[in-house]
C-alpha atoms as a PDB file:
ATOM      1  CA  UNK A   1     -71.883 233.590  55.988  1.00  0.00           C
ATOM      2  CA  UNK A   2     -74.022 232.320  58.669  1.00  0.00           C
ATOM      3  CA  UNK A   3     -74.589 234.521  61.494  1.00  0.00           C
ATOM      4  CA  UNK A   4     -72.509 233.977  64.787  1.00  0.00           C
ATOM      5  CA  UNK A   5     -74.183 231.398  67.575  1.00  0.00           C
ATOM      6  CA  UNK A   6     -74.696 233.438  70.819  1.00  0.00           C
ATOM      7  CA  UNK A   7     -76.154 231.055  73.217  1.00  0.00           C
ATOM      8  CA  UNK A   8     -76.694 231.032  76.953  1.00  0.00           C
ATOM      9  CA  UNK A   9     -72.947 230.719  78.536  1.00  0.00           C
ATOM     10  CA  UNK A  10     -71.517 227.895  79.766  1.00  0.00           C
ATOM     11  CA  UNK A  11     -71.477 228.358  83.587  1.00  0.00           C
ATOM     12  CA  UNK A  12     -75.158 229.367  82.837  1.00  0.00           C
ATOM     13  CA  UNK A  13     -76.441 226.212  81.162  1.00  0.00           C
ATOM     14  CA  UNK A  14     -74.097 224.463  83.770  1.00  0.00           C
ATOM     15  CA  UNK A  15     -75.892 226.073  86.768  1.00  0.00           C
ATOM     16  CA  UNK A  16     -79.681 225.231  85.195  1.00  0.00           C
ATOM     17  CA  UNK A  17     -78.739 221.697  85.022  1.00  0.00           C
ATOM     18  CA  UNK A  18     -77.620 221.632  88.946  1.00  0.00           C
ATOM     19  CA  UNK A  19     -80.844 223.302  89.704  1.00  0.00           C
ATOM     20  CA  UNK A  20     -82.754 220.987  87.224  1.00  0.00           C
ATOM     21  CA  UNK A  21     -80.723 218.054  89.212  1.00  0.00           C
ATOM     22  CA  UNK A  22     -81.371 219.647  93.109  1.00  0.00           C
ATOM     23  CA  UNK A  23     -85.147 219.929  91.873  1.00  0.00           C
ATOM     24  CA  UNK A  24     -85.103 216.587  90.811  1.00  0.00           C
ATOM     25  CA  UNK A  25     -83.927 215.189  94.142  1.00  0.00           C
ATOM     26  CA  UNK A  26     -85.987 216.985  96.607  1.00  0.00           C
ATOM     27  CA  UNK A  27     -88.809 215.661  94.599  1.00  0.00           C
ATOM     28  CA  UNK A  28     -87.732 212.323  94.159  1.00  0.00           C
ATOM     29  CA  UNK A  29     -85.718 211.681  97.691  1.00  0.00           C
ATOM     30  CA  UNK A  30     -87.427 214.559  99.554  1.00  0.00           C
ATOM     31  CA  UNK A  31     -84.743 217.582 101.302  1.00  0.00           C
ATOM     32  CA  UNK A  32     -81.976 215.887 103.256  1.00  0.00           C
ATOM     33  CA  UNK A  33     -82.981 212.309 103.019  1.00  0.00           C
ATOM     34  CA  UNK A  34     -79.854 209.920 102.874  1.00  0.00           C
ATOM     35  CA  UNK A  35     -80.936 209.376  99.160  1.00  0.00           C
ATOM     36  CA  UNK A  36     -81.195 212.728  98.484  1.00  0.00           C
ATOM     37  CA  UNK A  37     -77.693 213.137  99.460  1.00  0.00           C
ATOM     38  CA  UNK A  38     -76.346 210.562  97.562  1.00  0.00           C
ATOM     39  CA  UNK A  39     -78.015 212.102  94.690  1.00  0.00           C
ATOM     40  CA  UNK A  40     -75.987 215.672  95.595  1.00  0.00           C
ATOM     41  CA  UNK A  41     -72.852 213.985  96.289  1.00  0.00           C
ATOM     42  CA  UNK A  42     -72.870 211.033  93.588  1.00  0.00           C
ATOM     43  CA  UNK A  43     -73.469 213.637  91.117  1.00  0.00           C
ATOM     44  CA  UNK A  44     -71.003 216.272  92.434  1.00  0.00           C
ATOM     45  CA  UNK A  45     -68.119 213.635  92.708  1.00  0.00           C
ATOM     46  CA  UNK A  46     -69.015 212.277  89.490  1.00  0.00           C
ATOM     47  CA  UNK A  47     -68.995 216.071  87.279  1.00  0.00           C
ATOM     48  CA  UNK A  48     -65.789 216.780  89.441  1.00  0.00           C
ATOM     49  CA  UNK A  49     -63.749 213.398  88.353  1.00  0.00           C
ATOM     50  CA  UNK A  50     -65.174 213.364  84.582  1.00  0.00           C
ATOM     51  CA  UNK A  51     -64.499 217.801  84.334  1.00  0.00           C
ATOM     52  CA  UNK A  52     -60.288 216.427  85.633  1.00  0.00           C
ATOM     53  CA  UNK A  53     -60.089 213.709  83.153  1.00  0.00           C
ATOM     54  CA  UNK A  54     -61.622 215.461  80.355  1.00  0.00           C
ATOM     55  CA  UNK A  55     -61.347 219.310  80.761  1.00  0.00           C
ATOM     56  CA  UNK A  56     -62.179 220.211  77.233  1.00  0.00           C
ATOM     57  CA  UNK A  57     -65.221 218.308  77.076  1.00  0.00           C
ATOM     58  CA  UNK A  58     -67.373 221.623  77.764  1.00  0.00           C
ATOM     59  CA  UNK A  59     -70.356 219.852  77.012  1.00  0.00           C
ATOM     60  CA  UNK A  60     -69.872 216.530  78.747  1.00  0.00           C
ATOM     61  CA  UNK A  61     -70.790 217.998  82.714  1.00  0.00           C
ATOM     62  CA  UNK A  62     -73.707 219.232  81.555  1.00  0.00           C
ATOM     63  CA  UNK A  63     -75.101 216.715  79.860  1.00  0.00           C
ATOM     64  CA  UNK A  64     -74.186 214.283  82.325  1.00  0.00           C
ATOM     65  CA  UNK A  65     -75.707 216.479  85.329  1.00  0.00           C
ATOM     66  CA  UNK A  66     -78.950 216.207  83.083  1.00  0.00           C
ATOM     67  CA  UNK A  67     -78.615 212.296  82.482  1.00  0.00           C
ATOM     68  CA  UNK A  68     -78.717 211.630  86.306  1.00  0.00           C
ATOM     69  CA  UNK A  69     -81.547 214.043  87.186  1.00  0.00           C
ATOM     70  CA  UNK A  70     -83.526 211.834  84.525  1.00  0.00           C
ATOM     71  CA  UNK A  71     -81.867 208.376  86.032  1.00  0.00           C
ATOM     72  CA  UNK A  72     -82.480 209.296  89.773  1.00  0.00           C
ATOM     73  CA  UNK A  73     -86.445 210.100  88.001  1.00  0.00           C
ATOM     74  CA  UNK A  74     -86.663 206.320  86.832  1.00  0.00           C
ATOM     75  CA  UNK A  75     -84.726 205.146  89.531  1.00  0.00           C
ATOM     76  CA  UNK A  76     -87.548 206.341  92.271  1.00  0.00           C
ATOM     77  CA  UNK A  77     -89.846 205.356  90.321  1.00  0.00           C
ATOM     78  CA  UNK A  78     -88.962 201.522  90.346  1.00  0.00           C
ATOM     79  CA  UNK A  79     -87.554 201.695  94.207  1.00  0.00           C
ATOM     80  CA  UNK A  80     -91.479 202.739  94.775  1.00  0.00           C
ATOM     81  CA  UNK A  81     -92.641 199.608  92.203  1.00  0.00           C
ATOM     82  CA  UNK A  82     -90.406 197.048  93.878  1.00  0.00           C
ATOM     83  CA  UNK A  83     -88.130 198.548  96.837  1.00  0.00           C
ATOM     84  CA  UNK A  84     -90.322 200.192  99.066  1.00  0.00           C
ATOM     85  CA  UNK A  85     -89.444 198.490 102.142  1.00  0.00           C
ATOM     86  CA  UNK A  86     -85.794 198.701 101.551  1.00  0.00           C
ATOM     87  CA  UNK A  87     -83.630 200.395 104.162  1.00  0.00           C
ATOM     88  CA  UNK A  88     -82.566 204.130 102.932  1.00  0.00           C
ATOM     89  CA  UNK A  89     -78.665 203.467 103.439  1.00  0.00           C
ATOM     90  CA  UNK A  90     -78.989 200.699 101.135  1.00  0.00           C
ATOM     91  CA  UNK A  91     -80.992 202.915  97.995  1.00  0.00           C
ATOM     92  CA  UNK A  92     -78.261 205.414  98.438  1.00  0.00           C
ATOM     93  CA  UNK A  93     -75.486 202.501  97.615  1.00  0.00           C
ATOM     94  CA  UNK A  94     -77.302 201.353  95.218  1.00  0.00           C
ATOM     95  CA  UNK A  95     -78.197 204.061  93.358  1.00  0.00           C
ATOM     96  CA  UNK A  96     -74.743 205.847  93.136  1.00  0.00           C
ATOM     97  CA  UNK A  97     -73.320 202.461  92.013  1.00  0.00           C
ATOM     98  CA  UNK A  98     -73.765 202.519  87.934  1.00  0.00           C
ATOM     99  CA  UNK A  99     -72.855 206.413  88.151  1.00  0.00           C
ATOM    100  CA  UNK A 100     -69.601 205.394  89.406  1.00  0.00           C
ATOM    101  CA  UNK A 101     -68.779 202.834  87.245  1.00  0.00           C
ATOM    102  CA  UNK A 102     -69.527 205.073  84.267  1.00  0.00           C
ATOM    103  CA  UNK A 103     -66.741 207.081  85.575  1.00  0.00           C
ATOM    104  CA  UNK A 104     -64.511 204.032  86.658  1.00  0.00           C
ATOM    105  CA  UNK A 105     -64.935 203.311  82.434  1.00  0.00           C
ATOM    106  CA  UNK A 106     -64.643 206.684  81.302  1.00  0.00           C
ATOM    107  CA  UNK A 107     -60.831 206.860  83.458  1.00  0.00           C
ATOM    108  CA  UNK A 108     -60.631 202.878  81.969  1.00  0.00           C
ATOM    109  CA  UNK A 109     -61.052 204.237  78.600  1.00  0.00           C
ATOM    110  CA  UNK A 110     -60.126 207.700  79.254  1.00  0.00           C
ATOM    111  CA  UNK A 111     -58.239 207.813  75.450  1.00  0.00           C
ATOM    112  CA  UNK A 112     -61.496 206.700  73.421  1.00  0.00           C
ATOM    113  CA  UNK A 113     -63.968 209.141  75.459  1.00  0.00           C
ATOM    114  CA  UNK A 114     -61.387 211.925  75.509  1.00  0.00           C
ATOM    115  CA  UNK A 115     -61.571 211.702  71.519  1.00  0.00           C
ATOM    116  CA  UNK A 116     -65.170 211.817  71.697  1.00  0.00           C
ATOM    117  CA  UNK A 117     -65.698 214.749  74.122  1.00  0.00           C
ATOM    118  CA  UNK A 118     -62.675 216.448  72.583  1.00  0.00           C
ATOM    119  CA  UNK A 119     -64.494 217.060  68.869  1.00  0.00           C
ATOM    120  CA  UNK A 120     -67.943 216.874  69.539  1.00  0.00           C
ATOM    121  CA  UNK A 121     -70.107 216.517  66.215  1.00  0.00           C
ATOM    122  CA  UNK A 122     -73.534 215.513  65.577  1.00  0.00           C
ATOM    123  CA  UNK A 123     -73.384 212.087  64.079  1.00  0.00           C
ATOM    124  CA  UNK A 124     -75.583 210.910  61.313  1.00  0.00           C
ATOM    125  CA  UNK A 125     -78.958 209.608  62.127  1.00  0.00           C
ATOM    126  CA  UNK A 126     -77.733 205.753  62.380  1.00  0.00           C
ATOM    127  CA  UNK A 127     -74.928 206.610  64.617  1.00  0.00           C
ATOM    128  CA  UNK A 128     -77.068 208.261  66.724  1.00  0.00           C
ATOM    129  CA  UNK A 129     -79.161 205.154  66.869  1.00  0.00           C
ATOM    130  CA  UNK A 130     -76.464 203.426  67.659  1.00  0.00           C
ATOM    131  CA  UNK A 131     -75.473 205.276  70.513  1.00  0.00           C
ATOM    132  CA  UNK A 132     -79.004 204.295  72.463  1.00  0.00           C
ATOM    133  CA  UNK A 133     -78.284 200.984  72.091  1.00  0.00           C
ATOM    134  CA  UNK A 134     -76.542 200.763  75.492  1.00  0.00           C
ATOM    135  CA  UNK A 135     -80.031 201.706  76.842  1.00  0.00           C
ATOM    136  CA  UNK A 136     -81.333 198.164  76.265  1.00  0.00           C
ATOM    137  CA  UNK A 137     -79.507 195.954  78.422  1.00  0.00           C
ATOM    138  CA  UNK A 138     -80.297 197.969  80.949  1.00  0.00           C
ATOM    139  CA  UNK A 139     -83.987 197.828  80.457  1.00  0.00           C
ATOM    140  CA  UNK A 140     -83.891 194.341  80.252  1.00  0.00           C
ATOM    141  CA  UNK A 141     -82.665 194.355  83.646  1.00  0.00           C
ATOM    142  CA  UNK A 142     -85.458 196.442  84.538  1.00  0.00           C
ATOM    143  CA  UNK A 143     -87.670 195.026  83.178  1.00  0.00           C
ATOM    144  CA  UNK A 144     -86.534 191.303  84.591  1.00  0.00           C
ATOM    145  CA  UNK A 145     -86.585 192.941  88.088  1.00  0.00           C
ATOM    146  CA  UNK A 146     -90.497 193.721  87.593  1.00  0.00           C
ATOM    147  CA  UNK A 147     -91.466 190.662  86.003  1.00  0.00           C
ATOM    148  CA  UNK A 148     -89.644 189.081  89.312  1.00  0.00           C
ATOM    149  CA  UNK A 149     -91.434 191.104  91.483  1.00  0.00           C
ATOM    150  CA  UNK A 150     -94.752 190.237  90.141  1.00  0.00           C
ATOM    151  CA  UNK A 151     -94.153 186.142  90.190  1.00  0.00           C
ATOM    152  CA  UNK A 152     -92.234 185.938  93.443  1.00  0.00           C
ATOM    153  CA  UNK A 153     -92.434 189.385  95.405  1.00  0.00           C
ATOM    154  CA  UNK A 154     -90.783 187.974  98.424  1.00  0.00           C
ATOM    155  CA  UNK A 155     -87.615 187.367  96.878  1.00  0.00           C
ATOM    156  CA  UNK A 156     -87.814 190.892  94.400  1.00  0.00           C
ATOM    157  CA  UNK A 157     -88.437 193.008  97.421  1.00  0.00           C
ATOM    158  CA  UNK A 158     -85.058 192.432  99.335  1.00  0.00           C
ATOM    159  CA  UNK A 159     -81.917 194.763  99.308  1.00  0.00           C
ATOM    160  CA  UNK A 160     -79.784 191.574  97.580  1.00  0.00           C
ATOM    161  CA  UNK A 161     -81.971 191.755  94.744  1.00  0.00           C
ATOM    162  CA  UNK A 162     -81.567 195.784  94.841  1.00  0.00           C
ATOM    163  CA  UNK A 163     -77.891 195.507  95.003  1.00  0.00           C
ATOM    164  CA  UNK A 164     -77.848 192.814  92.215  1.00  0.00           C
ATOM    165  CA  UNK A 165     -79.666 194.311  89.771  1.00  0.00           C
ATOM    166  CA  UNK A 166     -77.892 197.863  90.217  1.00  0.00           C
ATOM    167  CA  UNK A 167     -74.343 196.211  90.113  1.00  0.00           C
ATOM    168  CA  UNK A 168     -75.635 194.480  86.842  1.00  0.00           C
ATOM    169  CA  UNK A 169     -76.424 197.722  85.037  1.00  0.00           C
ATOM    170  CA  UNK A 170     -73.214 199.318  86.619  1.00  0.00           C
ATOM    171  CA  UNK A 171     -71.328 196.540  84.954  1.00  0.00           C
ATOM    172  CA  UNK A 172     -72.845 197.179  81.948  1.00  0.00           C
ATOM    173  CA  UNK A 173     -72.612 201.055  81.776  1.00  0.00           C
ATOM    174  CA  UNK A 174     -69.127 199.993  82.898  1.00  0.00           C
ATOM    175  CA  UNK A 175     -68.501 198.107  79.320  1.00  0.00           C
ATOM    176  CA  UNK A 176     -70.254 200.639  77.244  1.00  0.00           C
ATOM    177  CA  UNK A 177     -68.756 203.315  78.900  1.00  0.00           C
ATOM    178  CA  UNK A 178     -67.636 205.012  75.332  1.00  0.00           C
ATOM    179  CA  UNK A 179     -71.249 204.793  74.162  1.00  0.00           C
ATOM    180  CA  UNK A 180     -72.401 206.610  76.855  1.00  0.00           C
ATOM    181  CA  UNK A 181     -70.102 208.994  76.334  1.00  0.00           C
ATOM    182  CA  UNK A 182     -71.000 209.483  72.583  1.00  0.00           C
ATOM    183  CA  UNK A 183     -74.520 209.684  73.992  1.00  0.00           C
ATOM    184  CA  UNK A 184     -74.105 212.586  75.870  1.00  0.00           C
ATOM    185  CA  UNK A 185     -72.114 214.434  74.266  1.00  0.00           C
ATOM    186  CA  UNK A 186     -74.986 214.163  71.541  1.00  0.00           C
ATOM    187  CA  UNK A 187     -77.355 215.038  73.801  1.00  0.00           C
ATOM    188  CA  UNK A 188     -75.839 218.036  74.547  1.00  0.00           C
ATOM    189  CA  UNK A 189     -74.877 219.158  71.437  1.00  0.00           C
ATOM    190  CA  UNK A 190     -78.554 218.502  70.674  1.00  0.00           C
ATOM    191  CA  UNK A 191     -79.464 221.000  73.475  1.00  0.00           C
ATOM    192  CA  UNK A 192     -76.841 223.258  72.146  1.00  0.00           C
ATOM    193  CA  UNK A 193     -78.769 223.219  68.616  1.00  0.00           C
ATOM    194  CA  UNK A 194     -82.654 223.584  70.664  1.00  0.00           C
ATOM    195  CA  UNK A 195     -81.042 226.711  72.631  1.00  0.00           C
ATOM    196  CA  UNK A 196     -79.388 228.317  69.500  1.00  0.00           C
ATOM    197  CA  UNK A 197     -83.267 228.316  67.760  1.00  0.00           C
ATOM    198  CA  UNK A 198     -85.386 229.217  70.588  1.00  0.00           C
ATOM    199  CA  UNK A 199     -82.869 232.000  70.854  1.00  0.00           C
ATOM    200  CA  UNK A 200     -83.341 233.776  67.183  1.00  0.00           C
ATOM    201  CA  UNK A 201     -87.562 233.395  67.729  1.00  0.00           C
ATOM    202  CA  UNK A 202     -87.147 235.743  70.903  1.00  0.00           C
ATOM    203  CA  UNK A 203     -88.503 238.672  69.148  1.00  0.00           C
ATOM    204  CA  UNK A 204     -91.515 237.001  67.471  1.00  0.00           C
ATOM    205  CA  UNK A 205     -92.300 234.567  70.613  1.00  0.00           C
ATOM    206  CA  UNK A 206     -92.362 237.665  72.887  1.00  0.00           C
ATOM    207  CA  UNK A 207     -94.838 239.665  70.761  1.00  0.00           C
ATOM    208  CA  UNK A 208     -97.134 236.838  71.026  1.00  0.00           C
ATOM    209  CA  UNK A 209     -96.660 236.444  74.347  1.00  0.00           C
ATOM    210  CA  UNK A 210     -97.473 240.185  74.720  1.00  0.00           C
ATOM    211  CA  UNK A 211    -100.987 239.765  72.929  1.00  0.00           C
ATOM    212  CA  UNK A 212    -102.127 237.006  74.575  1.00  0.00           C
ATOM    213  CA  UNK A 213    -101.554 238.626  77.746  1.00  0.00           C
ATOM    214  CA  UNK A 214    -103.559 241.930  76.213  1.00  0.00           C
ATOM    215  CA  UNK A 215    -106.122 239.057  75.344  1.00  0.00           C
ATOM    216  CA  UNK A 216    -106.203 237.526  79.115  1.00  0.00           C
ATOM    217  CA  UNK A 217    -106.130 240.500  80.522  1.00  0.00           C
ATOM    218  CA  UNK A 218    -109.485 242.272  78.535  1.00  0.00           C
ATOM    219  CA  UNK A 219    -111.266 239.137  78.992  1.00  0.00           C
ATOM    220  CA  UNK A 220    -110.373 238.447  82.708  1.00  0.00           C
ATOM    221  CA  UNK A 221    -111.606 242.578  83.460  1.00  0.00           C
ATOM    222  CA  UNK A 222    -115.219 241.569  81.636  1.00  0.00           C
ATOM    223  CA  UNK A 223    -115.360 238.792  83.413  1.00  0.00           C
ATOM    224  CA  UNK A 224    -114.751 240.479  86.755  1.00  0.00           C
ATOM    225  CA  UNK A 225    -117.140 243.596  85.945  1.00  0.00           C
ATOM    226  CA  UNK A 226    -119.958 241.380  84.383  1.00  0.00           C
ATOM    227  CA  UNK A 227    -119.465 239.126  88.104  1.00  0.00           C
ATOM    228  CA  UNK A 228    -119.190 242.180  90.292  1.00  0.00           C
ATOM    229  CA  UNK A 229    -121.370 245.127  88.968  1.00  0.00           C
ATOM    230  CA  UNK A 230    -124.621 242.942  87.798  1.00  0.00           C
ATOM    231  CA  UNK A 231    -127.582 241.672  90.073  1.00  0.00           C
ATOM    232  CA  UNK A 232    -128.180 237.944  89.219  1.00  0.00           C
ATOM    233  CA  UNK A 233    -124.786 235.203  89.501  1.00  0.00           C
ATOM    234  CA  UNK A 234    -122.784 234.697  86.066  1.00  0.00           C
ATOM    235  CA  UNK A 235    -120.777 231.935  87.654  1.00  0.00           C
ATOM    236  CA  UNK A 236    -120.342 228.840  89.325  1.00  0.00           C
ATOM    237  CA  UNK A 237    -117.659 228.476  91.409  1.00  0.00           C
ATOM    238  CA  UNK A 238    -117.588 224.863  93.427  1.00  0.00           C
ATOM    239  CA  UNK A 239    -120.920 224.201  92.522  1.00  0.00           C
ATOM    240  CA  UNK A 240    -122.435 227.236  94.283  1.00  0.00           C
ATOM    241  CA  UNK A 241    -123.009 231.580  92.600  1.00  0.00           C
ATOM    242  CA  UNK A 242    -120.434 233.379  93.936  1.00  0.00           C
ATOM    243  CA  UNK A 243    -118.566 236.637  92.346  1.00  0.00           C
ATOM    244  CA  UNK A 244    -115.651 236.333  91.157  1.00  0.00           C
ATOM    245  CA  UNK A 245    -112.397 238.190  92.366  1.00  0.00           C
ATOM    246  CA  UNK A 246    -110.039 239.582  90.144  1.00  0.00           C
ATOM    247  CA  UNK A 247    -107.781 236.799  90.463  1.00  0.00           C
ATOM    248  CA  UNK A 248    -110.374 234.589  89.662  1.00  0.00           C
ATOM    249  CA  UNK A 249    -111.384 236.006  86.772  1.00  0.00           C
ATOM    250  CA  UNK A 250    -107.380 235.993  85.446  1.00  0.00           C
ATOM    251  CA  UNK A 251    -107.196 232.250  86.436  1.00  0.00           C
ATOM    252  CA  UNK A 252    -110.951 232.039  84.513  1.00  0.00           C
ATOM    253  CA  UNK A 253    -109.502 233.717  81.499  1.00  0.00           C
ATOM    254  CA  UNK A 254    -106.286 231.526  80.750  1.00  0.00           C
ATOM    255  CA  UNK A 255    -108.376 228.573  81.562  1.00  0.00           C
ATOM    256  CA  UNK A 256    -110.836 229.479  78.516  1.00  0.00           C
ATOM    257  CA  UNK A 257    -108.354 230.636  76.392  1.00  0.00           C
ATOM    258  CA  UNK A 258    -106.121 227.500  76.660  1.00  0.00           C
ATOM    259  CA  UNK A 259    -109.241 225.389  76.235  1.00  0.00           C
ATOM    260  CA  UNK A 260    -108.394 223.359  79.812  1.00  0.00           C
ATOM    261  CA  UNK A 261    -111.753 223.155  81.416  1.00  0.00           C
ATOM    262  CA  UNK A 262    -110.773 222.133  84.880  1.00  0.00           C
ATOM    263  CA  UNK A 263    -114.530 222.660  85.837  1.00  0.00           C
ATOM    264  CA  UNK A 264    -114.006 223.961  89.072  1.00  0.00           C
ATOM    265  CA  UNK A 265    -115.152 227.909  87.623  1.00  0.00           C
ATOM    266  CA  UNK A 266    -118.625 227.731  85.421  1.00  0.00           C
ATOM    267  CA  UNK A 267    -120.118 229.955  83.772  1.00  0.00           C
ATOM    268  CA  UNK A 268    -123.742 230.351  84.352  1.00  0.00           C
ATOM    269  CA  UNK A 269    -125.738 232.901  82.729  1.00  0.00           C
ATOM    270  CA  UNK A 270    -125.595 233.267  78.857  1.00  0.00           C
ATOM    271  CA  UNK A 271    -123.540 236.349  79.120  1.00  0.00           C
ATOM    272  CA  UNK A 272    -121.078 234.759  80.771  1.00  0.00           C
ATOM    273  CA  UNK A 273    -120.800 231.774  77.925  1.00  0.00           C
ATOM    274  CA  UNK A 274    -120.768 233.775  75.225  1.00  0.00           C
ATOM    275  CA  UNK A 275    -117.913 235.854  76.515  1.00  0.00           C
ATOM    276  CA  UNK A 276    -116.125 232.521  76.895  1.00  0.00           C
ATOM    277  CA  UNK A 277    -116.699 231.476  73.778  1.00  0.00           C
ATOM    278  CA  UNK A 278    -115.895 234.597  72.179  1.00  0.00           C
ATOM    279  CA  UNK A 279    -112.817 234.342  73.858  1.00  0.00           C
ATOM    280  CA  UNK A 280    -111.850 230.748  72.903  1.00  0.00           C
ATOM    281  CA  UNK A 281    -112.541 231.582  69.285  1.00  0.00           C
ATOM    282  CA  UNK A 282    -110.654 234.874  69.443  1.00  0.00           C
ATOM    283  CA  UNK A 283    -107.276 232.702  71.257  1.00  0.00           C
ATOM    284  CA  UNK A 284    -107.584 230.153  68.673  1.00  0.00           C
ATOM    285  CA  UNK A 285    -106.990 232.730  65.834  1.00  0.00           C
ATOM    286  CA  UNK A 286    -104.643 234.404  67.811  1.00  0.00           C
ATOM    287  CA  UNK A 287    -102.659 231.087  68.018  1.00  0.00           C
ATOM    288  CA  UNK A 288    -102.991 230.246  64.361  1.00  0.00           C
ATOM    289  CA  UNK A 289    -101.705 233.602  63.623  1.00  0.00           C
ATOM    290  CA  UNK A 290     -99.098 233.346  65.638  1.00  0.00           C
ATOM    291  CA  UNK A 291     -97.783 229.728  64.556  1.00  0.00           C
ATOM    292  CA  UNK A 292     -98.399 231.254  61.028  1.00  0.00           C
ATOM    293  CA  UNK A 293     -95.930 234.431  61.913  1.00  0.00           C
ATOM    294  CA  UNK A 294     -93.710 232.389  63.976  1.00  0.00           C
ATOM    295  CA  UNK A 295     -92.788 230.027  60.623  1.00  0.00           C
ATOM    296  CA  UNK A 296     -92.559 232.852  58.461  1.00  0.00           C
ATOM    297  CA  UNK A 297     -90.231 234.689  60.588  1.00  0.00           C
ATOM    298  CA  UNK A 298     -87.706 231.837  60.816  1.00  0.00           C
ATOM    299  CA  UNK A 299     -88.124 231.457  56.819  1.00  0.00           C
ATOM    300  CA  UNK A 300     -86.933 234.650  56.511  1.00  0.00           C
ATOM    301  CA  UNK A 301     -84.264 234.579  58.800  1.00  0.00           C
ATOM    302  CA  UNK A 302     -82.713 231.365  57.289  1.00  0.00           C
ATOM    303  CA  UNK A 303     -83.082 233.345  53.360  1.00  0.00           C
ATOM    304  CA  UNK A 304     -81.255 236.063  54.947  1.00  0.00           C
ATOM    305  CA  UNK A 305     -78.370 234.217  56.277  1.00  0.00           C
ATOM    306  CA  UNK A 306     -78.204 232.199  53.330  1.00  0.00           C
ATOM    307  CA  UNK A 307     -77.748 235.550  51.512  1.00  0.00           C
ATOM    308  CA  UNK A 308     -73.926 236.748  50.462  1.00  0.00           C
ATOM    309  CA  UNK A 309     -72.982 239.782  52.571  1.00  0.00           C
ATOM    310  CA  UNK A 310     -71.858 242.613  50.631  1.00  0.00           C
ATOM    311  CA  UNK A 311     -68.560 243.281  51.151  1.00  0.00           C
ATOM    312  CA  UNK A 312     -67.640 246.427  53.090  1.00  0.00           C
ATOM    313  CA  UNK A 313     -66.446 249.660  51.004  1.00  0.00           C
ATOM    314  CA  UNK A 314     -63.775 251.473  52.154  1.00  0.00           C
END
């Protein structure tokens, strides 16, 4: 037998997607803008109505708080393309308007979405496919609205063409209400799946974790000895010798281990370089081994559960 899923609990994947959302909106809308708020409330109204109609649809909230932290993303993205000048008030209307007509279809259609939410299964590969299809009229729409804005920017950059293309899309989430539904409720059974296996590579993730740190650490301390107890400068920092703090010599270390190279720490003498590139040689076996460990560890793991369990003497 298969060994028993323990993921995270459901009020605690609920509560990371309302903090992914509230991120998500102060970035997008900035803290207690009128969008911003009808980000908040849209999406609190919205989880509230959909958790009444369907309240064994575990999955559903969460997936949908997710889908409108990634819509109000693409949504401030094309207000700044197109709608800059339009009035606040008016992106707040608009925006909340396909969000509530997905739920005016899901109550429409509340008998097809409850059996979707109600058994949730990953579907086959095509009828997964087929559940993004919903996605393209709405990209058409988009992508109309650009095009628009490009040839005649007068007429794209007005809250009636804001209005109009949002009540467009919200008629079409509207129709395809269902799909949606079978969308999300992929998508979180999807998440569900990515949890379960980041979960059972705890053990071997942290150990690696712990050695790179070790590896940081050892570098970033000859780094900061080499800078602070020799006479001549082993680094650049800006452009100009300076020593290095201890700080700067952690921030040095993960920046030459990861391979980065912002630039803005050099070093100078040939001390300094070969240490660096003793320590980018010695992170880039560390993460081969690693990989190598990590893929061996769920290969056993997957052989043992495959494995019959004895059964228990008495």
């Amino acid at each position: 037998m298969g060994e028993t899923r323990r993921v995270l609990p459901e009020w605690a994947r609920f509560a990371l997607s309302l903090v992914f959302l509230f991120v998500v909106a102060i970035a997008t809308a900035g803290l207690g803008t009128p969008f911003f708020l009808a980000i908040m409330l849209s999406a609190a109204v919205a989880i509230a109505v959909l958790q009444l109609l369907f309240p064994v649809g575990r999955l559903f909230p969460i997936a949908f708080a997710n889908l409108i932290a990634v819509y109000a993303a693409i949504f401030s993205l094309f207000v700044e393309e197109v709608f800059k000048g339009v009035d606040p008030a008016i992106l707040s209307i608009a925006f909340s308007l396909p969000i509530f007509a997905f739920v005016a279809g899901c109550w429409f259609r509340r008998e097809q979405v409850r059996a979707v939410v109600a058994h949730p299964a990953i579907r086959s590969e095509r009828r997964m496919l087929g559940a993004f299809l919903w996605l393209f009229p709405t990209f058409i729409v988009g992508g109309f609205v650009l095009l628009l804005s490009h040839v005649a920017e007068p007429l794209a950059n007005t809250a009636i063409a804001l209005i109009a293309a949002m009540t467009l899309i919200g008629l079409i989430v509207f129709t395809v209400s269902r799909d949606v539904a079978i969308f999300l409720v992929d998508a979180g059974l999807l998440f569900e799946e990515f949890f379960f296996r980041i979960q059972r590579l705890v053990v071997p993730a942290f150990a690696f974790l712990t050695f790179y740190s070790l590896l940081i650490i050892l570098f970033a301390s000859a780094y900061h000895i080499l800078s602070q107890y020799t006479g001549k400068p082993h680094f650049y920092v800006g452009g100009s010798p300076q020593v290095l703090s201890f700080s700067e010599s952690i921030y040095f270390s993960i920046v030459s281990i990861s391979t980065v190279g912002y630039g803005d720490i050099v070093p100078h003498s040939s001390v300094a370089r070969l240490l660096a590139s003793i320590e980018v040689v010695c992170g880039f076996m560390l993460l081969l081994f690693g990989v190598s460990e990590l893929l061996e560890y769920t290969r056993e793991r997957r052989e043992e559960d495959g494995k019959p369990r004895r059964p228990t003497r008495r």
